[in-house]
C-alpha atoms as a PDB file:
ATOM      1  CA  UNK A   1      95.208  90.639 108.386  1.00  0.00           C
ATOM      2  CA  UNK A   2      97.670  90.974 105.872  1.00  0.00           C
ATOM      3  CA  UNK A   3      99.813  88.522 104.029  1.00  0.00           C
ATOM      4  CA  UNK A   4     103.751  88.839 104.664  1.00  0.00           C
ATOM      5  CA  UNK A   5     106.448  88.390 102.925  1.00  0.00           C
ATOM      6  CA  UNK A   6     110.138  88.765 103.141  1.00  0.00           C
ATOM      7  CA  UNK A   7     111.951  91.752 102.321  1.00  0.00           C
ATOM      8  CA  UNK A   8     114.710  90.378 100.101  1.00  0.00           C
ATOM      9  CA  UNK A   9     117.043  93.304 100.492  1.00  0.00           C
ATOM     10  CA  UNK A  10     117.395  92.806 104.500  1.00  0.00           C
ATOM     11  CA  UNK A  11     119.955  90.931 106.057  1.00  0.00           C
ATOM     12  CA  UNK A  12     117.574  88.831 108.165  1.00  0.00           C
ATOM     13  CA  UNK A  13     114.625  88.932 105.621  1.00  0.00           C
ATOM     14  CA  UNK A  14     112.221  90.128 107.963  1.00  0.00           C
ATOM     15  CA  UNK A  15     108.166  89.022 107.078  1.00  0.00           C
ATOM     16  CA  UNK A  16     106.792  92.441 106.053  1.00  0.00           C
ATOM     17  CA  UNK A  17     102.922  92.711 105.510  1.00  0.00           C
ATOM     18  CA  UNK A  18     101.850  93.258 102.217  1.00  0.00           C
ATOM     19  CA  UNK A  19      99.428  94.900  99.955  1.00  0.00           C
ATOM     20  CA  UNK A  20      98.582  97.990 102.258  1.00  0.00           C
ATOM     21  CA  UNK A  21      98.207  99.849  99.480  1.00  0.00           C
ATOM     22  CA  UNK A  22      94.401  99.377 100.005  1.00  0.00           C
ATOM     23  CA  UNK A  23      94.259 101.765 102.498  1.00  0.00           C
ATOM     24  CA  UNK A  24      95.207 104.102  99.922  1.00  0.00           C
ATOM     25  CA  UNK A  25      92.249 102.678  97.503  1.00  0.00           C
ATOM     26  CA  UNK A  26      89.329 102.816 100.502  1.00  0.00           C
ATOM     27  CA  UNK A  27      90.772 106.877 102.162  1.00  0.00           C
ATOM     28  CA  UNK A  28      91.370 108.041  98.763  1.00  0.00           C
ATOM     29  CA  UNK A  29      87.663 107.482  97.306  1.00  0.00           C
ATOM     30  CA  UNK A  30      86.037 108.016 100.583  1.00  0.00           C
ATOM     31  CA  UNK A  31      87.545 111.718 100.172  1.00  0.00           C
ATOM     32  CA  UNK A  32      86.435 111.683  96.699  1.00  0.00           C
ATOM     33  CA  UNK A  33      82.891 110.804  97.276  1.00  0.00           C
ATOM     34  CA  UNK A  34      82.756 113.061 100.133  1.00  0.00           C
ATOM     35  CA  UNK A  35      84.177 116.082  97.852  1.00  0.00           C
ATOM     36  CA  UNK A  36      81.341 115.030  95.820  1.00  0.00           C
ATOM     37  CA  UNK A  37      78.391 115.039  98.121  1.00  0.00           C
ATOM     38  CA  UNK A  38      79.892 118.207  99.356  1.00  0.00           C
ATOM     39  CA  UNK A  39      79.530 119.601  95.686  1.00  0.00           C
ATOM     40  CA  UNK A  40      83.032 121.195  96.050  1.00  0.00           C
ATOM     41  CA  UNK A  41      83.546 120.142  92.664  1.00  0.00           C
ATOM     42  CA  UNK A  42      80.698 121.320  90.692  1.00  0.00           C
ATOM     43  CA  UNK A  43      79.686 118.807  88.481  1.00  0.00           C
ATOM     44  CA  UNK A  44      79.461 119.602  84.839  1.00  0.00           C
ATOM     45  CA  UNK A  45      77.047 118.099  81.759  1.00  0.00           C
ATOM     46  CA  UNK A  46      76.137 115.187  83.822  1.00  0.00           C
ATOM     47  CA  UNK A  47      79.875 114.223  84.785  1.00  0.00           C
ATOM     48  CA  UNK A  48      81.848 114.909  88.033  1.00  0.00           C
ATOM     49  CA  UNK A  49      85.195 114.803  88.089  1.00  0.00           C
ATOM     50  CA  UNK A  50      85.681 113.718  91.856  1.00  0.00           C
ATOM     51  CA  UNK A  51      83.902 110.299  90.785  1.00  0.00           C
ATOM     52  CA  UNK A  52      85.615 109.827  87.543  1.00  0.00           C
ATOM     53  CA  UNK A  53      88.809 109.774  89.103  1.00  0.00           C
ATOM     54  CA  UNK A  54      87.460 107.865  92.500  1.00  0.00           C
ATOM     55  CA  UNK A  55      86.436 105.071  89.934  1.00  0.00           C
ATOM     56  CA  UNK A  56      89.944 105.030  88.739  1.00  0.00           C
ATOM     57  CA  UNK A  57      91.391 104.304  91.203  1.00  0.00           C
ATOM     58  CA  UNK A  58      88.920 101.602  92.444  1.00  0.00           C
ATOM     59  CA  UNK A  59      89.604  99.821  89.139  1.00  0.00           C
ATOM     60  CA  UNK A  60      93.086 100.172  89.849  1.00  0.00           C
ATOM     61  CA  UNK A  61      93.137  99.199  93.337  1.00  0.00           C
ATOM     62  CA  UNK A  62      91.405  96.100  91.933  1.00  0.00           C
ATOM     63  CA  UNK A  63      93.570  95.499  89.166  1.00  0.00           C
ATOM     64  CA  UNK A  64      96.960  95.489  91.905  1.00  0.00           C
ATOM     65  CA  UNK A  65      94.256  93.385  94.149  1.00  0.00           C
ATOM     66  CA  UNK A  66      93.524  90.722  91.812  1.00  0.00           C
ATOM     67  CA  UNK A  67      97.402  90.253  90.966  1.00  0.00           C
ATOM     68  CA  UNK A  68      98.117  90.124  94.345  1.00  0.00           C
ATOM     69  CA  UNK A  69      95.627  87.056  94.888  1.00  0.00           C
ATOM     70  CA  UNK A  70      96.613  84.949  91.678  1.00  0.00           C
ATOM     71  CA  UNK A  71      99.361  86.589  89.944  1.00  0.00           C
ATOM     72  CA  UNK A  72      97.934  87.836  86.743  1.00  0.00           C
ATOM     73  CA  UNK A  73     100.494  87.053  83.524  1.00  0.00           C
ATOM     74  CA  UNK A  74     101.847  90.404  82.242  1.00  0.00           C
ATOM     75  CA  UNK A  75     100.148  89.863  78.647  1.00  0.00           C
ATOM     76  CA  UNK A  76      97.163  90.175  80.316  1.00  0.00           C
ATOM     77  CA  UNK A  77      97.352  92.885  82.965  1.00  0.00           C
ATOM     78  CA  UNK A  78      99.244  94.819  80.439  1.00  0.00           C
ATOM     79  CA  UNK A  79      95.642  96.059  78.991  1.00  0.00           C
ATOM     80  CA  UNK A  80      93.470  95.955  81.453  1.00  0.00           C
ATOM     81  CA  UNK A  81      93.901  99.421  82.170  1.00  0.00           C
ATOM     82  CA  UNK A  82      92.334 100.243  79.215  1.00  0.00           C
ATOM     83  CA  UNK A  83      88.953  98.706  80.507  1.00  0.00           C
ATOM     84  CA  UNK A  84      89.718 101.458  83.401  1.00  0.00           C
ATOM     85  CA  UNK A  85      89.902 104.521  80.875  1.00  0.00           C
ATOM     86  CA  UNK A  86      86.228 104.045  80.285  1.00  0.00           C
ATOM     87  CA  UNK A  87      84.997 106.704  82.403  1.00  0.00           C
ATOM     88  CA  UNK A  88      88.050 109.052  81.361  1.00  0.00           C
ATOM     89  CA  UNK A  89      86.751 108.771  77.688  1.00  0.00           C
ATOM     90  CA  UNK A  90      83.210 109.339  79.132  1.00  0.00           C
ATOM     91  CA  UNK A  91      84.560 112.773  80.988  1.00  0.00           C
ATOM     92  CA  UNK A  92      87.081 113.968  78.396  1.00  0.00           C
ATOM     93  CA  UNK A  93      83.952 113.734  75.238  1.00  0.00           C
ATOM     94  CA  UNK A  94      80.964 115.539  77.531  1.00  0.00           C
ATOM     95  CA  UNK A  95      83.057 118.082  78.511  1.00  0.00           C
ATOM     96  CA  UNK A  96      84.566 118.506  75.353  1.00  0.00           C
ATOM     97  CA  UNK A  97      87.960 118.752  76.476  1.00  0.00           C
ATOM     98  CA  UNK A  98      90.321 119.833  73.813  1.00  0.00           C
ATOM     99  CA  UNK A  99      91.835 116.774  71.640  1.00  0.00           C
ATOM    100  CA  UNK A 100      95.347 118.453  70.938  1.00  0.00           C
ATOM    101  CA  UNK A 101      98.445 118.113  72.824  1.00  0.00           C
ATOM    102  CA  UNK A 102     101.403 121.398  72.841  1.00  0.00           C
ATOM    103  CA  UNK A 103     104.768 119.949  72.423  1.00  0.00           C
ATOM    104  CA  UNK A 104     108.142 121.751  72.684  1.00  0.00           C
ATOM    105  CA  UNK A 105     109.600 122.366  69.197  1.00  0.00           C
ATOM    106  CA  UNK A 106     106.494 120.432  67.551  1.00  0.00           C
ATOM    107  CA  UNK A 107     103.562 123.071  68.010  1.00  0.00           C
ATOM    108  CA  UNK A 108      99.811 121.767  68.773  1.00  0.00           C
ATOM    109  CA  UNK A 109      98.710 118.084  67.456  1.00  0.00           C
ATOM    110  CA  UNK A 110      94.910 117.788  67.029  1.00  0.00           C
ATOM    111  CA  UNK A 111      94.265 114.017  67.434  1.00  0.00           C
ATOM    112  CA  UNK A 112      90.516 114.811  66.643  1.00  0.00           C
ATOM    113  CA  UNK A 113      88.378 112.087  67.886  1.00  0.00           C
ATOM    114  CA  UNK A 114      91.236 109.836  68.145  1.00  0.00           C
ATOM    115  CA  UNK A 115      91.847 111.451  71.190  1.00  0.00           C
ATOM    116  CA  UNK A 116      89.109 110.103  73.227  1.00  0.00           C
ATOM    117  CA  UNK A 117      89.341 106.036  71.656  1.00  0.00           C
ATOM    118  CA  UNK A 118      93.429 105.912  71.630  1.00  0.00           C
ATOM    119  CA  UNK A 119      95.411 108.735  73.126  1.00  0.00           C
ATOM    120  CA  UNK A 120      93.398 108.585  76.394  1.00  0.00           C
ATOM    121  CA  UNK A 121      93.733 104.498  77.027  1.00  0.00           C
ATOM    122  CA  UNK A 122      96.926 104.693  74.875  1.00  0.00           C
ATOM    123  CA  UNK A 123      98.208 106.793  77.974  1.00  0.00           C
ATOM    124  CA  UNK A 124      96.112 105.181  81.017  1.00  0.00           C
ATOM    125  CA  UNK A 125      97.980 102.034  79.507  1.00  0.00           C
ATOM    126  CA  UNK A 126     101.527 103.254  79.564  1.00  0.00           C
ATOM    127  CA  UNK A 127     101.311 105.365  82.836  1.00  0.00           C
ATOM    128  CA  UNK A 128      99.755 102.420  84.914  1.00  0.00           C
ATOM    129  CA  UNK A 129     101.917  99.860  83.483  1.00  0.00           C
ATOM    130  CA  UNK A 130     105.174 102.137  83.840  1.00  0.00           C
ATOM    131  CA  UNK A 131     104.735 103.133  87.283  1.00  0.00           C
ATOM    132  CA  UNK A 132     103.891  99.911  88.299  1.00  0.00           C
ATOM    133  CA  UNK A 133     106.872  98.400  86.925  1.00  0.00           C
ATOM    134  CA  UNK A 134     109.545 100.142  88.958  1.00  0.00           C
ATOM    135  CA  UNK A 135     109.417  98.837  92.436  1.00  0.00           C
ATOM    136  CA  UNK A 136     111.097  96.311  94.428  1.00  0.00           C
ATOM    137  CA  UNK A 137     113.405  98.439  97.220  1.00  0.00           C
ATOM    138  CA  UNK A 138     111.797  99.861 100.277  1.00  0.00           C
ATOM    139  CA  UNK A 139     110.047 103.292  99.327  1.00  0.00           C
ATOM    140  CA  UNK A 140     110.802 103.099  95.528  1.00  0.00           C
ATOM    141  CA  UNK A 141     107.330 102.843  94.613  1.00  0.00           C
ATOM    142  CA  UNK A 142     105.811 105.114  96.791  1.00  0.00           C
ATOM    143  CA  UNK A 143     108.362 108.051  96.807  1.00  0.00           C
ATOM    144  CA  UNK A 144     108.531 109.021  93.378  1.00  0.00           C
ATOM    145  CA  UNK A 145     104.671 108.790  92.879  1.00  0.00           C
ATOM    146  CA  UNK A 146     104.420 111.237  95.571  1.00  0.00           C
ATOM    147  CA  UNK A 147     106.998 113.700  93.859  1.00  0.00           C
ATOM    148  CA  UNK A 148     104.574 113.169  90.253  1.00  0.00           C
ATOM    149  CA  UNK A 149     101.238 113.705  92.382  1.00  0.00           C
ATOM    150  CA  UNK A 150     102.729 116.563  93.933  1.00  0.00           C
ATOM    151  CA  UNK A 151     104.407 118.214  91.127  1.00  0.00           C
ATOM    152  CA  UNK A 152     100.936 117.663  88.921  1.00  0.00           C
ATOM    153  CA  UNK A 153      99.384 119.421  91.922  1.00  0.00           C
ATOM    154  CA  UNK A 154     101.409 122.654  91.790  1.00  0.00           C
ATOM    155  CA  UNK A 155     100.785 122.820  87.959  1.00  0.00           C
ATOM    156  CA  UNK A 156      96.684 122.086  88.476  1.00  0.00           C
ATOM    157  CA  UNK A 157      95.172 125.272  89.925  1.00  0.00           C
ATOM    158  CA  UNK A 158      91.840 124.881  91.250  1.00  0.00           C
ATOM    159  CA  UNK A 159      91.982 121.252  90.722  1.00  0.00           C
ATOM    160  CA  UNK A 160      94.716 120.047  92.860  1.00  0.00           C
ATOM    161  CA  UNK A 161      92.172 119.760  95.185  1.00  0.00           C
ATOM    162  CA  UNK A 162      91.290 116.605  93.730  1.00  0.00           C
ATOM    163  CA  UNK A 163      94.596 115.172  95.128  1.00  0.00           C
ATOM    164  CA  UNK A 164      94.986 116.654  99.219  1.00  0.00           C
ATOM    165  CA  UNK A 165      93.217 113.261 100.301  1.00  0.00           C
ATOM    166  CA  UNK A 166      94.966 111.029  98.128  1.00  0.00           C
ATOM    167  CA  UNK A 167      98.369 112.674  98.745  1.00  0.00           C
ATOM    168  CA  UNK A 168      97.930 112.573 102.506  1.00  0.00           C
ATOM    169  CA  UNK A 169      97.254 108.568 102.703  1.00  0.00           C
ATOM    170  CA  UNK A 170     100.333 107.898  99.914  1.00  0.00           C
ATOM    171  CA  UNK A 171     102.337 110.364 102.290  1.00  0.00           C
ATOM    172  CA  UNK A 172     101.687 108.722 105.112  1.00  0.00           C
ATOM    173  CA  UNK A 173     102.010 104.422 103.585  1.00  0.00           C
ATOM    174  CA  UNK A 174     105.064 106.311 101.664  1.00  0.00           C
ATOM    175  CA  UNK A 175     107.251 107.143 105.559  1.00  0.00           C
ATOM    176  CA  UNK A 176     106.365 103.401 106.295  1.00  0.00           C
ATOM    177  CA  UNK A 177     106.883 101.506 102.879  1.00  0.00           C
ATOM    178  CA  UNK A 178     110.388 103.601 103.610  1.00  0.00           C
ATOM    179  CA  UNK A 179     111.507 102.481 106.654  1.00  0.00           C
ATOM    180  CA  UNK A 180     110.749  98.803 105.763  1.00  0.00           C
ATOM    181  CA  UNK A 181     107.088  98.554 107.991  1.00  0.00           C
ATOM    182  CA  UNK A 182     105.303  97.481 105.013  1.00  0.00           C
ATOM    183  CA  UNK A 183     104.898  97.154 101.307  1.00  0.00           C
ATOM    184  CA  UNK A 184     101.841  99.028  99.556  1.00  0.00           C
ATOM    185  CA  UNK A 185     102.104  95.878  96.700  1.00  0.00           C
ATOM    186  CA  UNK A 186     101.082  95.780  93.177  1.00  0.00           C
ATOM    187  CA  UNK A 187      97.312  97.429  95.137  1.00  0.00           C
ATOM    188  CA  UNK A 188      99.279 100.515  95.745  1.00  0.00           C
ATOM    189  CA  UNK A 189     100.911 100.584  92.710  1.00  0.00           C
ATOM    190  CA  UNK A 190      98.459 100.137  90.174  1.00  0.00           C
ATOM    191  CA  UNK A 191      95.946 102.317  92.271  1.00  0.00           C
ATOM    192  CA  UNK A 192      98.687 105.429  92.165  1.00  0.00           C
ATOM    193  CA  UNK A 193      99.420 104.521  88.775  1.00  0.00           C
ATOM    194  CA  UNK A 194      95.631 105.615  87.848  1.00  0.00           C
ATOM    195  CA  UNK A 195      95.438 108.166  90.245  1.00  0.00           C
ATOM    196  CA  UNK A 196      98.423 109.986  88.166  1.00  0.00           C
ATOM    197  CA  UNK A 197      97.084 109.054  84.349  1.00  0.00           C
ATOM    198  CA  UNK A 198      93.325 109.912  85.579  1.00  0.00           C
ATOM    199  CA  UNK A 199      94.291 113.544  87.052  1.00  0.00           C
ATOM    200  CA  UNK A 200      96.438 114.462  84.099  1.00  0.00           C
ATOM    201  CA  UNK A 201      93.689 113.733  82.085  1.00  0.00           C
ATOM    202  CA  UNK A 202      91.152 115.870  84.286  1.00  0.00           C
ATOM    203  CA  UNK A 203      93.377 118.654  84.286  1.00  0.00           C
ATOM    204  CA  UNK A 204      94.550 118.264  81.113  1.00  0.00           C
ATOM    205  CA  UNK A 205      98.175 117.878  81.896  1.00  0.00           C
ATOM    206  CA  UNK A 206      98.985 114.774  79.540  1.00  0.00           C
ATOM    207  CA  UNK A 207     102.465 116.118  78.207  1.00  0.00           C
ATOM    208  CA  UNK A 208     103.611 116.744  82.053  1.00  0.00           C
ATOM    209  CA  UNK A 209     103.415 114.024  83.122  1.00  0.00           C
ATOM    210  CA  UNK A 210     105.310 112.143  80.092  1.00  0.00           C
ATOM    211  CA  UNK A 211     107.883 114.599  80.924  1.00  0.00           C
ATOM    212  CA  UNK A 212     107.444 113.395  84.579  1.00  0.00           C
ATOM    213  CA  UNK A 213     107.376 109.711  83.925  1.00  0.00           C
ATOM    214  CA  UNK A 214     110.648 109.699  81.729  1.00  0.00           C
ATOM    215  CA  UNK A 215     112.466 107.737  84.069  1.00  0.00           C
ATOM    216  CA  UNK A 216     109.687 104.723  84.230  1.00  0.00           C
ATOM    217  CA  UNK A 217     109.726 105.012  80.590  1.00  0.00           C
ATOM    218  CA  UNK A 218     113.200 104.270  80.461  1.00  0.00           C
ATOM    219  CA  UNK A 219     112.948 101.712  83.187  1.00  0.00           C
ATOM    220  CA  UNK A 220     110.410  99.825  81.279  1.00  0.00           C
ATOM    221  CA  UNK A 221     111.981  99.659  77.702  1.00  0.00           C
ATOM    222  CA  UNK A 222     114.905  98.222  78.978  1.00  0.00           C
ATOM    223  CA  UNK A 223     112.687  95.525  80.786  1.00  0.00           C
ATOM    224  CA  UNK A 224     110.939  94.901  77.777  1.00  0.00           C
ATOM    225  CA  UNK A 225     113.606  95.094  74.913  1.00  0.00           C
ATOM    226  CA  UNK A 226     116.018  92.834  77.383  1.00  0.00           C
ATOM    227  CA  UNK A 227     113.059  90.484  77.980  1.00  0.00           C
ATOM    228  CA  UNK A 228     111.993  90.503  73.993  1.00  0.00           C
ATOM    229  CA  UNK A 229     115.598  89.646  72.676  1.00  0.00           C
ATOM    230  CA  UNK A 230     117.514  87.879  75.585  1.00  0.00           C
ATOM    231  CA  UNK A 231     114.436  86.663  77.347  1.00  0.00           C
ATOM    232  CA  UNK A 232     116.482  87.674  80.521  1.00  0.00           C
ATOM    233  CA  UNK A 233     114.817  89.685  83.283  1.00  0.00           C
ATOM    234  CA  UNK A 234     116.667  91.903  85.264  1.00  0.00           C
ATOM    235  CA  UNK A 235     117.840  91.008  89.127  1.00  0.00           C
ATOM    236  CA  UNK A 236     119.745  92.521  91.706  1.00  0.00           C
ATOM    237  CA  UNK A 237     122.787  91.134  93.931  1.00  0.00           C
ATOM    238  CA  UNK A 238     122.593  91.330  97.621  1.00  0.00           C
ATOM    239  CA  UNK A 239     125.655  90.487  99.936  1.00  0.00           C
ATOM    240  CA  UNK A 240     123.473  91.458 103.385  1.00  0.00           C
ATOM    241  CA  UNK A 241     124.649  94.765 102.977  1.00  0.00           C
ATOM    242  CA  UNK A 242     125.047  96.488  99.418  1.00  0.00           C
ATOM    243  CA  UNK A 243     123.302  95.671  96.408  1.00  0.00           C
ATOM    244  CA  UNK A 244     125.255  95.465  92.513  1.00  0.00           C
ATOM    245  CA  UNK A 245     124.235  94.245  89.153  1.00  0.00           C
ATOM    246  CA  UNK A 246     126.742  92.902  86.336  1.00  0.00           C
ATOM    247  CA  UNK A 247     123.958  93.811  83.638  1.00  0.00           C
ATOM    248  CA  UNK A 248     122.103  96.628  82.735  1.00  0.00           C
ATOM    249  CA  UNK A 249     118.334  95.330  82.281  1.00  0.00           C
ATOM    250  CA  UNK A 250     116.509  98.077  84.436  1.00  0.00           C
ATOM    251  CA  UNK A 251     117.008 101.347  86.077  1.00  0.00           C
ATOM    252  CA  UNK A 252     117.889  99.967  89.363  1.00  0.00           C
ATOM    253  CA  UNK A 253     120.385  97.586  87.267  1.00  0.00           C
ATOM    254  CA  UNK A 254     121.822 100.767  85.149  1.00  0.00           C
ATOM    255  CA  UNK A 255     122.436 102.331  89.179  1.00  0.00           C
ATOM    256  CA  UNK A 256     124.691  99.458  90.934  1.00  0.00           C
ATOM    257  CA  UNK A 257     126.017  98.206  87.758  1.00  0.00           C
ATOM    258  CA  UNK A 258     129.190  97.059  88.968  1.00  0.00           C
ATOM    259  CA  UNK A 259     129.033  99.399  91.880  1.00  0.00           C
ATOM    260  CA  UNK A 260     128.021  98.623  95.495  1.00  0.00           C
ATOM    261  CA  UNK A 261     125.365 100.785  96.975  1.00  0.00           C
ATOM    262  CA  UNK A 262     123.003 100.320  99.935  1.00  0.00           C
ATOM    263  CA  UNK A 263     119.285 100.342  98.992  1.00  0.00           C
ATOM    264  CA  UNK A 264     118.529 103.528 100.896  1.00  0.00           C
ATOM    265  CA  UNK A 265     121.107 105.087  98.420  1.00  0.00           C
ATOM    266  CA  UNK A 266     119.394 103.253  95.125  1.00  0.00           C
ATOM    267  CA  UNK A 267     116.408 105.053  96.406  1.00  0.00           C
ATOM    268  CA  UNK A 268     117.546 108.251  96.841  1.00  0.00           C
ATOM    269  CA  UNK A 269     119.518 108.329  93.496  1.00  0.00           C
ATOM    270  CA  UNK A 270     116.032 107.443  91.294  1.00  0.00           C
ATOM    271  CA  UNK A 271     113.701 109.810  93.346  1.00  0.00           C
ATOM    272  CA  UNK A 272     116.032 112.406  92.845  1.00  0.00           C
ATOM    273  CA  UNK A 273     115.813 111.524  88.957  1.00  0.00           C
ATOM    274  CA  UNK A 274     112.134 111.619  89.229  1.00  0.00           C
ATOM    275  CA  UNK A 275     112.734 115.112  90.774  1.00  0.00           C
ATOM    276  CA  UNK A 276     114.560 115.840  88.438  1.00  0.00           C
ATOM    277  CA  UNK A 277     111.974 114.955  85.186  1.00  0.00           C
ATOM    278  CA  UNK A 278     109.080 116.729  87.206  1.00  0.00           C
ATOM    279  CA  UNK A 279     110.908 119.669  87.676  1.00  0.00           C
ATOM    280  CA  UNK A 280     111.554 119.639  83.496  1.00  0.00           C
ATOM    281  CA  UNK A 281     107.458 119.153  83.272  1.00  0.00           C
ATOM    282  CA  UNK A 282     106.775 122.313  85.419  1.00  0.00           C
ATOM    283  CA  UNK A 283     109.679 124.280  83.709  1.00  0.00           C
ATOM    284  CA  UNK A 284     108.172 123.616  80.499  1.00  0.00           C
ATOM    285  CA  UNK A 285     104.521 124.120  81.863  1.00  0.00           C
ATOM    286  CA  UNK A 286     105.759 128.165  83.252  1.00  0.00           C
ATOM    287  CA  UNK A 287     107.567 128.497  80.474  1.00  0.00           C
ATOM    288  CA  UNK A 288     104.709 127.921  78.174  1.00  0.00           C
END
């Protein structure tokens, strides 16, 4: 049902079906609509938050779809998340959600009405783009979107509820994108990568998840400055066992620069970053 393709880090190269990530598109609105029929979520001046963020990540599951099928260039897919921050913008203006952001050491920033027409796609942009950008190694993009989701969860009170379905499915394509079974694709990525920017913008949790995403942020400027002014990209070596690098051009690069590790290890070493930068977002969230 599903087209395969060979996992480049495997001795053998194995065919491994990809783009499962719809799964995670079709349970994850199904639960939202249902919370919604259910009125668990009360809906408020017209707009419901369950749908907002089901249409999300229906956008998003098409965006990944559509670049699975034909490859979309990245000067285009770059901003087509900001077609998907519609309904965001819709949400944050009825319910009047408040425009400023509290930073560490900076104090409150009313962005006024800017808020609504650049902060919010300004951020859907980054956040879908970032997180979709660090992949490529078996549970790499699934693990540390489940540490985000879940450490935006313990932060989000009464809304976390918003994420049990969605964190189940990603749990559960997370234990078999890990173990090599399947790849969730650019589907699963762009899909979480909405999920994320859509509930920090329903619960109004914006600065923790920067805080959260650090690491993709850092992963992504060195893709982009080392593409910009070297037109380089950045690649792994693979000698059927261990992987290296004799650059630094991306996060995974900066890891086995001129050091051998397996990929399991890679893996472990950037979720544990990830951990790391959530952890900082919920410190500064108590702290607060």
């Amino acid at each position: 049902m599903f087209p395969k393709v060979p996992d480049q880090h495997k001795p053998s190269k194995p065919l491994i079906p990809n783009g499962l990530g719809v799964f995670y598109v079709l349970v994850s609105t199904a639960y939202l609509f249902l919370i919604y029929f259910f009125d668990v979520v009360k809906t408020s001046n017209g707009v419901s938050a369950p749908l907002t963020l089901a249409v999300c990540i229906l956008f998003g599951g098409f965006m990944g779809l559509l670049d699975d099928w034909i490859d979309v260039r990245w000067r285009y897919k770059a901003f087509l998340p900001i077609i998907a921050s519609i309904p965001l913008v819709s949400l944050a203006s009825k319910l009047a959600l408040r425009t400023s952001v509290s930073l560490p050491f900076l104090g409150t920033i009313d962005f006024g009405p800017a808020y609504y027409f650049l902060i919010i796609p300004l951020l859907v942009t980054i956040i879908t783009n970032t997180v979709n950008q660090l992949g490529g190694l078996n549970g790499l993009e699934t693990v540390c979107p489940a540490i985000i989701m879940m450490g935006l969860m313990a932060i989000s009170g009464t809304q976390a509820i918003l994420l049990y379905g969605p964190l189940a499915i990603w749990l559960l394509l997370a234990a078999l994108n890990s173990s090599g079974k399947i790849f969730v694709g650019n589907t699963g990525s762009f899909a979480v990568g909405m999920t994320l920017a859509g509930f920090a913008i329903i619960s109004d949790l914006k600065f923790d998840l920067v805080i959260s995403i650090l690491p993709y942020i850092f992963n992504s400027s060195l893709i982009l400055l080392t593409y910009f002014f070297y037109r380089t990209k950045a690649s792994v070596s693979f000698d059927g066992e261990k992987l290296s690098s004799d650059h630094i051009r991306s996060l995974v690069t900066a890891i086995t620069y001129r050091r051998r590790l397996t990929e399991r290890q890679v893996v472990i070493v950037i979720s544990v970053i990830v951990a790391i930068s959530t952890f900082l977002a919920l410190l500064i969230q108590w702290l607060s």
